[in-house]
Protein backbone atom coordinates (compact mmCIF):
# COMPACT_ATOMS: atom_id res chain seq x y z
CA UNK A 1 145.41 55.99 102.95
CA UNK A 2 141.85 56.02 104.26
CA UNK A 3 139.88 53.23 105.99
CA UNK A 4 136.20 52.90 107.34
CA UNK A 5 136.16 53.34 111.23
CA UNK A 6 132.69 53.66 111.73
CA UNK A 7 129.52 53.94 109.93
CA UNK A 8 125.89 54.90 110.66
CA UNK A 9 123.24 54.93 108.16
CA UNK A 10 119.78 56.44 108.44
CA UNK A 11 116.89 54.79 109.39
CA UNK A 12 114.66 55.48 106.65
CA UNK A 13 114.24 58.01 103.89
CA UNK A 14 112.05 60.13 106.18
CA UNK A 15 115.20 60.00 108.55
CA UNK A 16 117.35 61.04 105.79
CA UNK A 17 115.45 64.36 104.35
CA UNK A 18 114.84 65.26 107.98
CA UNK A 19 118.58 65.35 108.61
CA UNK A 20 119.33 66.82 105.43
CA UNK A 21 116.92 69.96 106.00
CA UNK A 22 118.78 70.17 109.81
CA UNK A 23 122.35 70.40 107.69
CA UNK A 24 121.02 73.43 105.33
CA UNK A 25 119.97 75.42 108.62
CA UNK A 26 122.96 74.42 110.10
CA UNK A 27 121.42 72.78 113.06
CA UNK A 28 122.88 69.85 114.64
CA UNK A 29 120.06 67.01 115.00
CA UNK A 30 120.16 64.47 118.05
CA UNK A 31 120.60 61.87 115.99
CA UNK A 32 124.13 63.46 114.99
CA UNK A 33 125.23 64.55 118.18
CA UNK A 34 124.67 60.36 119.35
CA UNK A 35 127.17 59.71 116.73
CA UNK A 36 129.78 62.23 117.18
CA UNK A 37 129.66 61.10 120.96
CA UNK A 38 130.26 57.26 120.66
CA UNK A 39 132.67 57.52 117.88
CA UNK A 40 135.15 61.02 119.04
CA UNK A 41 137.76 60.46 121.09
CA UNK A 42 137.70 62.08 124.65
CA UNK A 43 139.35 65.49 125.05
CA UNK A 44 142.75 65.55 126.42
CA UNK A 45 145.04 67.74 127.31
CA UNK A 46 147.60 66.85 124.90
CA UNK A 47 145.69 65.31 122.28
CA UNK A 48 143.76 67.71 120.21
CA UNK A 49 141.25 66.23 117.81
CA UNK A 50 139.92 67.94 114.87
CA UNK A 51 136.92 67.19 112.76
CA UNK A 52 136.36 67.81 109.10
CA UNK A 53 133.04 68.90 108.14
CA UNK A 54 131.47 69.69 104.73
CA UNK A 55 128.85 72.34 105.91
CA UNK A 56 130.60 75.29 107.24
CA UNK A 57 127.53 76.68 109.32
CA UNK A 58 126.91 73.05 110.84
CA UNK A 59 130.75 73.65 111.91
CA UNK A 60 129.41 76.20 114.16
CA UNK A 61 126.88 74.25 115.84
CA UNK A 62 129.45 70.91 116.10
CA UNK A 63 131.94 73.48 117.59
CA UNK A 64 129.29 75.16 120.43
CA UNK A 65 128.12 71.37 121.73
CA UNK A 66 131.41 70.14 121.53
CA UNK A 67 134.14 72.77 122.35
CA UNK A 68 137.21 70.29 123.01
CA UNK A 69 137.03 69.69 119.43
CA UNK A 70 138.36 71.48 116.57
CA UNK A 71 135.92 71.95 113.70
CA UNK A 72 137.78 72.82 109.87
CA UNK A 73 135.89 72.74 107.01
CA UNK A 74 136.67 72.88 102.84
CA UNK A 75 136.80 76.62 102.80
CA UNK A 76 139.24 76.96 105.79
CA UNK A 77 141.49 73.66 104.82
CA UNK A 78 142.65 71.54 101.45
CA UNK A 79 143.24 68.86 103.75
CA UNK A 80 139.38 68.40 104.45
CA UNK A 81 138.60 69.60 100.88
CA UNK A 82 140.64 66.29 99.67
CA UNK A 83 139.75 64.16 102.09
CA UNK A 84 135.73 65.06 101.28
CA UNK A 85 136.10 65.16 97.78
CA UNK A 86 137.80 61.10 98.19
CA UNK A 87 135.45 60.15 99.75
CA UNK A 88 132.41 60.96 97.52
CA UNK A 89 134.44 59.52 94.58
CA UNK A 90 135.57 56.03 96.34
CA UNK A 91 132.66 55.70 98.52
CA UNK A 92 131.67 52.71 97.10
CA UNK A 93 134.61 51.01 97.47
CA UNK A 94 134.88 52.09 101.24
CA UNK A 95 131.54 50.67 101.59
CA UNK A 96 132.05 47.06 101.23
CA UNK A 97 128.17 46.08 101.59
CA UNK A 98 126.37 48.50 99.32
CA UNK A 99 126.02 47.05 95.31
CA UNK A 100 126.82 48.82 92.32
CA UNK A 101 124.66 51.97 91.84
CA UNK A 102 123.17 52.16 95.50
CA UNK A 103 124.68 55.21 96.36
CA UNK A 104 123.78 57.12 93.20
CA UNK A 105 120.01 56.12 93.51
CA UNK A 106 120.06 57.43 97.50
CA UNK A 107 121.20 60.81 96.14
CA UNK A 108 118.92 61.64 93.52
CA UNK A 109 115.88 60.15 95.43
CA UNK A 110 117.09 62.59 98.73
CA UNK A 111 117.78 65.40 96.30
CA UNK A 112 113.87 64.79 94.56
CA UNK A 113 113.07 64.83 97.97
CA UNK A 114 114.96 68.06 99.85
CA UNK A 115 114.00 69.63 96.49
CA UNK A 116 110.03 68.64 96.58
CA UNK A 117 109.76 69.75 100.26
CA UNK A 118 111.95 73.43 99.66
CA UNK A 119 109.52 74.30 96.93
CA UNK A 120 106.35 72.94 98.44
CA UNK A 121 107.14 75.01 101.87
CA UNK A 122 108.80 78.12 100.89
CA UNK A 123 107.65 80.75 103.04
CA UNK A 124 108.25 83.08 99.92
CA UNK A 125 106.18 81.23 97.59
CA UNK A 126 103.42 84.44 97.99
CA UNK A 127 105.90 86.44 97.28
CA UNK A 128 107.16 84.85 94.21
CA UNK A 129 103.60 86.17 92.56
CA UNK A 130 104.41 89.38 93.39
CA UNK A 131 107.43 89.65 92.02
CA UNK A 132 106.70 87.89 88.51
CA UNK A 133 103.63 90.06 88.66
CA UNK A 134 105.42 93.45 88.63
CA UNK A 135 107.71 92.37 86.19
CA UNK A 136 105.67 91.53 83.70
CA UNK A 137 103.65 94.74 84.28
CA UNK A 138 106.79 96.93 84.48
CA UNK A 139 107.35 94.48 81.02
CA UNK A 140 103.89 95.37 79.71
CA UNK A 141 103.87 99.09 80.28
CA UNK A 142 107.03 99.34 78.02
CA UNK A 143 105.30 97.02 75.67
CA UNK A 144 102.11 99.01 75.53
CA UNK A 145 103.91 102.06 74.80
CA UNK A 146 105.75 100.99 71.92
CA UNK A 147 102.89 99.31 70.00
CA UNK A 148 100.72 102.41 70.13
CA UNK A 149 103.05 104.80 69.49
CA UNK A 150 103.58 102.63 66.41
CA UNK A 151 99.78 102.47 65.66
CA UNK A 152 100.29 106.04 65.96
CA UNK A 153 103.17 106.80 63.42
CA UNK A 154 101.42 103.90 61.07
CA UNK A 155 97.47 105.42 60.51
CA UNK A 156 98.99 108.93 60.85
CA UNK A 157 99.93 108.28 57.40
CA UNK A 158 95.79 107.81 56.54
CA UNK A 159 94.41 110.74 59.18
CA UNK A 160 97.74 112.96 60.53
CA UNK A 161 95.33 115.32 62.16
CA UNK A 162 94.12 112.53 65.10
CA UNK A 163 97.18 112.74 66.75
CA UNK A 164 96.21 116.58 67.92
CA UNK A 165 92.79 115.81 68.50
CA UNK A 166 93.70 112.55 70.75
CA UNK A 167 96.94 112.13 73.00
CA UNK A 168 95.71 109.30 75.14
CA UNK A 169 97.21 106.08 73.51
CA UNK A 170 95.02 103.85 74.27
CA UNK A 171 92.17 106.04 73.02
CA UNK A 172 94.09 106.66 70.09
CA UNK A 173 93.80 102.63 69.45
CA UNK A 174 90.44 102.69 70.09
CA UNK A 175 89.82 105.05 67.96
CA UNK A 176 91.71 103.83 64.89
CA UNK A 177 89.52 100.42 65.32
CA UNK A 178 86.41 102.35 65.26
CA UNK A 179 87.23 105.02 62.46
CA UNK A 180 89.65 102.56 59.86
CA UNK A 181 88.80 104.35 56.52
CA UNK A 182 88.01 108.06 57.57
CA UNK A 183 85.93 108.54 54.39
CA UNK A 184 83.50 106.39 56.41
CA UNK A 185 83.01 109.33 59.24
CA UNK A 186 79.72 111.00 59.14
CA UNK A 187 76.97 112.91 61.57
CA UNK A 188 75.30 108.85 62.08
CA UNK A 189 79.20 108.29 63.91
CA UNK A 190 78.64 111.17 66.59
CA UNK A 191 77.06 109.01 69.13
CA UNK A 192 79.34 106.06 68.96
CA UNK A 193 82.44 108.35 68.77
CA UNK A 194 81.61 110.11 72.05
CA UNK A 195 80.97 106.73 73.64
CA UNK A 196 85.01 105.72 72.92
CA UNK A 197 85.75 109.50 74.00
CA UNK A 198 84.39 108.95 77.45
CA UNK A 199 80.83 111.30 76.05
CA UNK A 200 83.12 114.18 74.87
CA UNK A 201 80.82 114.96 72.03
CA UNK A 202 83.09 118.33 71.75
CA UNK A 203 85.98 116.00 70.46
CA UNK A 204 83.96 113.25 69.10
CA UNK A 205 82.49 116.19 66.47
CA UNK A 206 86.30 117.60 66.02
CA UNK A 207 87.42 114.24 64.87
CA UNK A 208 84.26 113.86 62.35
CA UNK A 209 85.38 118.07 61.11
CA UNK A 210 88.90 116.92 60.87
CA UNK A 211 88.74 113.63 58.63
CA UNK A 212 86.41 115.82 56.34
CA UNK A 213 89.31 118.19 55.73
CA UNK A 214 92.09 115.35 56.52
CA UNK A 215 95.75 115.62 54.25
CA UNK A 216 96.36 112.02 54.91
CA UNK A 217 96.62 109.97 52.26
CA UNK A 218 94.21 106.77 51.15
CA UNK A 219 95.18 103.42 52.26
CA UNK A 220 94.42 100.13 50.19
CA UNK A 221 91.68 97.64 52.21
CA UNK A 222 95.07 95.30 53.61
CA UNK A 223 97.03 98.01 54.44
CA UNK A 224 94.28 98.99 56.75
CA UNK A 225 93.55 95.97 57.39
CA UNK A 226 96.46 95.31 58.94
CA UNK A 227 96.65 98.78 60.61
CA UNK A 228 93.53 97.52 62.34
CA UNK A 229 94.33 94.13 63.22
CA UNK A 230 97.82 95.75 64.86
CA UNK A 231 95.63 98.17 67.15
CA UNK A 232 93.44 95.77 68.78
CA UNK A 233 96.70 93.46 69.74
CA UNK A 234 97.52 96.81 71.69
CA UNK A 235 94.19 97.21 72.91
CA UNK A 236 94.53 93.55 73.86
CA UNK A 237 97.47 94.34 75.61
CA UNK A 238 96.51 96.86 77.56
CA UNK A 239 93.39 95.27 79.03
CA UNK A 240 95.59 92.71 80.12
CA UNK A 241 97.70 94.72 81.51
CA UNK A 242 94.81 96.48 83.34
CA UNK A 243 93.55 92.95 84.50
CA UNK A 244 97.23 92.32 85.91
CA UNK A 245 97.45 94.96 87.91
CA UNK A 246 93.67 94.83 89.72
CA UNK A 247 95.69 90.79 90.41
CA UNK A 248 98.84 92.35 91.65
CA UNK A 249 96.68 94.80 94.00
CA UNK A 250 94.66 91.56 95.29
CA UNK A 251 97.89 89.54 95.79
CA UNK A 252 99.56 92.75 97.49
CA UNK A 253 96.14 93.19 99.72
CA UNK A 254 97.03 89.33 100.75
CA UNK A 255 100.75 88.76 101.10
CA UNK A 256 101.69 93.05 102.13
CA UNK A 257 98.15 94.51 103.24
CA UNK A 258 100.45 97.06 105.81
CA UNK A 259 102.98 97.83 102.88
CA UNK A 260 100.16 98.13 100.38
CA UNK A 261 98.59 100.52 102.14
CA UNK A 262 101.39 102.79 103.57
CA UNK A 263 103.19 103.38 100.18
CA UNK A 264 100.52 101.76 97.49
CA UNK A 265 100.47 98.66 95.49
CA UNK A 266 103.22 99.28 92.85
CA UNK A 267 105.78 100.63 94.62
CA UNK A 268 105.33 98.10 97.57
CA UNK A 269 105.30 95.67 95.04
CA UNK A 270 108.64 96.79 93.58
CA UNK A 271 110.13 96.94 97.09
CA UNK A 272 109.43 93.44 97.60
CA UNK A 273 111.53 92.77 93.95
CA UNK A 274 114.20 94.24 94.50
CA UNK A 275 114.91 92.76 97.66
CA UNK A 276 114.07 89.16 96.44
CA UNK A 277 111.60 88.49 99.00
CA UNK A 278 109.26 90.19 101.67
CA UNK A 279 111.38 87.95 104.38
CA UNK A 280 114.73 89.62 102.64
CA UNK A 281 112.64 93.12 102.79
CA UNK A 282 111.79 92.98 106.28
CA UNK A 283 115.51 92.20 107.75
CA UNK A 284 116.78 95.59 105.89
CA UNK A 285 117.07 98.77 108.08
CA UNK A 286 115.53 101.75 106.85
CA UNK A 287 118.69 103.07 106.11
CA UNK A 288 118.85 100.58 102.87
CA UNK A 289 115.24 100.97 101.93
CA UNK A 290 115.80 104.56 101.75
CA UNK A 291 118.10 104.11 98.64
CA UNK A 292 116.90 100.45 97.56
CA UNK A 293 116.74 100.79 93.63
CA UNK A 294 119.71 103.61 93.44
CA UNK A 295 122.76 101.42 94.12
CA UNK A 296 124.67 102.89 91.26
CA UNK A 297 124.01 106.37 92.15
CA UNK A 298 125.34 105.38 96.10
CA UNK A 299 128.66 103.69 95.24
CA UNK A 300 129.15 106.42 92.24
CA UNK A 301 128.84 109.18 95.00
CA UNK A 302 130.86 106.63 97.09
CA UNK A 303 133.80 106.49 94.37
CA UNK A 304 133.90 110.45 93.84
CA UNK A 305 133.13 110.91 97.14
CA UNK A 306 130.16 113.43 96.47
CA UNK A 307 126.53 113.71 97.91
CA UNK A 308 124.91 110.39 98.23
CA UNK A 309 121.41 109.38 96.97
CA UNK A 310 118.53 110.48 99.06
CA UNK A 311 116.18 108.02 97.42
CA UNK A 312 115.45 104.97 95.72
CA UNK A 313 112.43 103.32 94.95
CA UNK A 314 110.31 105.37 97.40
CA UNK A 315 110.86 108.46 95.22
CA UNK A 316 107.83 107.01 93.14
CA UNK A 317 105.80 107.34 96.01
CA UNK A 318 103.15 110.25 95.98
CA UNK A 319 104.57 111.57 99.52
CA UNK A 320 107.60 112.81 98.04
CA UNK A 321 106.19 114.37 95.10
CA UNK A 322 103.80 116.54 97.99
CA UNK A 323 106.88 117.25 99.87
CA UNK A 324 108.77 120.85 99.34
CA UNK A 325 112.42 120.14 97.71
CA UNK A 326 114.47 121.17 101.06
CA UNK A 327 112.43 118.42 103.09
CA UNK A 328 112.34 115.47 100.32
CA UNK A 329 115.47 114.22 101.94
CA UNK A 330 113.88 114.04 105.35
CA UNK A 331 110.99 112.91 104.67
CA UNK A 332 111.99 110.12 102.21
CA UNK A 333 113.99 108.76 105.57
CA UNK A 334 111.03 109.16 107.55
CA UNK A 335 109.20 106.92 104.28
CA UNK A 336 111.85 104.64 104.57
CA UNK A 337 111.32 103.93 108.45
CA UNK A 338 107.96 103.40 108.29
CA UNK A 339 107.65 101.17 105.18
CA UNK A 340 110.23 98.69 107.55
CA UNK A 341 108.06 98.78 110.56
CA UNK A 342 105.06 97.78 108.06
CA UNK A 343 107.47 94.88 106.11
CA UNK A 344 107.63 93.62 109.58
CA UNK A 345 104.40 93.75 110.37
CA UNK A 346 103.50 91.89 107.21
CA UNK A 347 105.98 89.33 107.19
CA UNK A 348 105.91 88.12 111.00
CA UNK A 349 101.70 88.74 111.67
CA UNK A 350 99.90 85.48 111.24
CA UNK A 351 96.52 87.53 110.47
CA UNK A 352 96.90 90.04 107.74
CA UNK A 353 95.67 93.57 108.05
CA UNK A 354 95.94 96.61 106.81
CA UNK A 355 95.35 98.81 109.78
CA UNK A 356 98.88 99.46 111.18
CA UNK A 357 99.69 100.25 106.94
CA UNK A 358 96.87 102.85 107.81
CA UNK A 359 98.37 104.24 111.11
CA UNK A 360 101.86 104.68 109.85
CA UNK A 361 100.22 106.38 106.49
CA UNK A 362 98.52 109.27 108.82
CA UNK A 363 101.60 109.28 110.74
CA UNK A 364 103.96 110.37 107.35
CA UNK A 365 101.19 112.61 106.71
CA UNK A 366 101.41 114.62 109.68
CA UNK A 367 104.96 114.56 109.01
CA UNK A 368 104.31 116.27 106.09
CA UNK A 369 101.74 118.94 107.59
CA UNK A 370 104.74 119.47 110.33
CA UNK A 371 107.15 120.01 107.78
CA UNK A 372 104.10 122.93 106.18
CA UNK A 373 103.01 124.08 108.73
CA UNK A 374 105.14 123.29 111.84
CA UNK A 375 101.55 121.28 113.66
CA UNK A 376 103.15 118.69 116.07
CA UNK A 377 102.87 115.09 115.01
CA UNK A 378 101.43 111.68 116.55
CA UNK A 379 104.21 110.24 117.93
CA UNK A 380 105.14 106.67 116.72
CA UNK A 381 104.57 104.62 120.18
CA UNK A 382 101.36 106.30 120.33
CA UNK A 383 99.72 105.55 117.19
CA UNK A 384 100.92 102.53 117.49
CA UNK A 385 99.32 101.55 120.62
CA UNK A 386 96.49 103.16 119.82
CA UNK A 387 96.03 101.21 116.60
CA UNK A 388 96.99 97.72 118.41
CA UNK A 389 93.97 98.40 121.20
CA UNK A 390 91.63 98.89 118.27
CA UNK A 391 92.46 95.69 116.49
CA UNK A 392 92.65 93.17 119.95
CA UNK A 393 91.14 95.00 122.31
């Protein structure tokens, strides 16, 4: 049914992945376009020809050099879908010159290779930190939570009356570590207490008064123990988590210093998440980082046709907790604008800075005062040039 007209290998394996790398962004390389031209048939009037091709968005570049010729690819025909998928499996046998295996050994060195380079020069590489960093704090935070509020429940069976006294929970941990058998508490403890109780020697002395008169209930030496050994994993835990977080503010500082500074270091960070990548965040209009993080709540109010989010993510941020309920709306929009203009900045500036972040802060905060107090704003060109003639000029 089908028979080899023409063939035309690459040159070299360097040939090969540099091809392959035009194919995925769809660009047609010269090499290619030689090809096409000594082995297609010249338009005619009559005779239409049309060319199968695997890649649909290479289809589009084939089809703009050459628009005589009809491009259909395996999405748009069965036909080519066949035709492609015969010609993978009976390759070989198409291919009188090549020996047994050849082909297969071309294929996974070029896909070592395409792989090797994607990894090695993916422009969202920075951002991968990011977004592994976040997660495991968001991951972290949960996790910190639930192991003291279990240290809590567990020693409140030896001294009940710490959980008034202390509601910090990683004092409370501390705290447990330091005290363990509450028998042990005496006048000598005062000075190391207050230390853990950042000095308070107010609550440091209420502590020593309340395990005199404690109701709790004696524990045997492995019970506590093991009470003990339980607190200082959360202790761990959260110094870790402290330690992750000065890293994520670094790594925002580098990859997002603009973001970072407009709308902070956690919620910039989460931005960058939830869009998969600060390229991804930067082609969004405002419009969808208003309500990024609240797509349930938009195509609920889309389904029952009632009032649609106002805010996503950006609700986190500290300017729309300082914003009056009738203007969160507005000023969550106004958020949203500027936090694009800054992914932007971040994502297509070869020297990262954080002094357009700073413009575009003041600029939501006189927002703010305008919505108080009705003072006019800096308008946006203005700051902006402003701010560009102090960096360059």
């Amino acid at each position: 049914m089908v028979q080899l007209v023409s063939l035309a290998p690459f040159q070299g394996a360097g040939q090969a992945l540099e091809d392959t790398n035009d194919i995925s962004e769809g660009i047609m390389s010269d090499y290619l376009r030689t090809v096409l031209e000594s082995n297609l048939p010249k338009a005619g009037k009559k005779k239409k020809t049309v060319l199968g091709v695997a890649e649909k968005n290479l289809a589009g570049s084939i089809k703009a050099a050459f628009p005589y010729i009809e491009c259909e690819t395996s999405e748009t025909s069965e036909v080519v879908a066949d035709l492609l998928r015969g010609l993978r499996q009976h390759g070989p046998k198409l291919l009188k010159q090549l020996q047994e295996g050849d082909v297969e050994r071309a294929q996974l060195g070029l896909g070592h290779a395409y792989s090797r380079g994607k990894v090695k020069f993916s422009v969202q590489k920075n951002d991968n930190h990011i977004i592994q960093a976040i997660a495991t704090l968001d991951q972290l935070g949960k996790a910190v939570n639930t192991f003291c509020n279990r240290v809590r429940e567990w020693y409140s069976w030896h001294f009940p009356e710490l959980v008034k006294i202390v509601s910090d929970n990683h004092l409370y941990a501390k705290l447990v570590i330091f005290i363990g058998d509450k028998t042990t508490l005496s006048e000598d403890s005062l000075h190391n207490l207050a230390a853990i109780v950042n000095d308070d020697e107010s609550i440091a002395q209420g502590i020593i008064n309340a395990a005199r008169v404690s109701m709790g209930r004696d524990l045997s030496e492995m019970d506590m123990e093991n009470v003990q050994l339980f607190a200082k994993r959360a202790v761990a835990l959260a110094a870790y988590r402290k330690s992750l977080s000065n890293y994520l503010s670094s790594k925002m500082n580098t990859v997002a210093p603009n973001l970072a500074a407009l709308i902070g270091d956690t919620v910039g960070a989460r931005l960058i998440s939830k869009a998969g990548s600060l390229t991804n965040l930067s082609k969004y209009p405002a419009s969808t980082v208003q309500i990024l993080g609240a797509e349930k709540a938009l195509f609920r109010a889309l389904k029952t046709k009632g009032n649609t989010p106002k805010y996503g993510l950006i609700y986190h941020s500290s300017f729309i907790g300082r914003t009056g309920q009738k203007n969160k709306g507005r000023i969550s929009r106004f958020l949203a604008n500027k936090c694009s203009i800054a992914s932007r900045i971040d994502n297509f500036s070869e020297t990262p800075t954080s002094r357009f972040g700073e413009a575009l802060k003041r600029q939501v905060e006189e927002r703010i005062e305008f919505y108080a107090t009705g003072t006019a704003p800096t308008k946006n060109e203005a700051a902006m040039v402003s701010n560009f003639k102090n960096i360059y000029v």
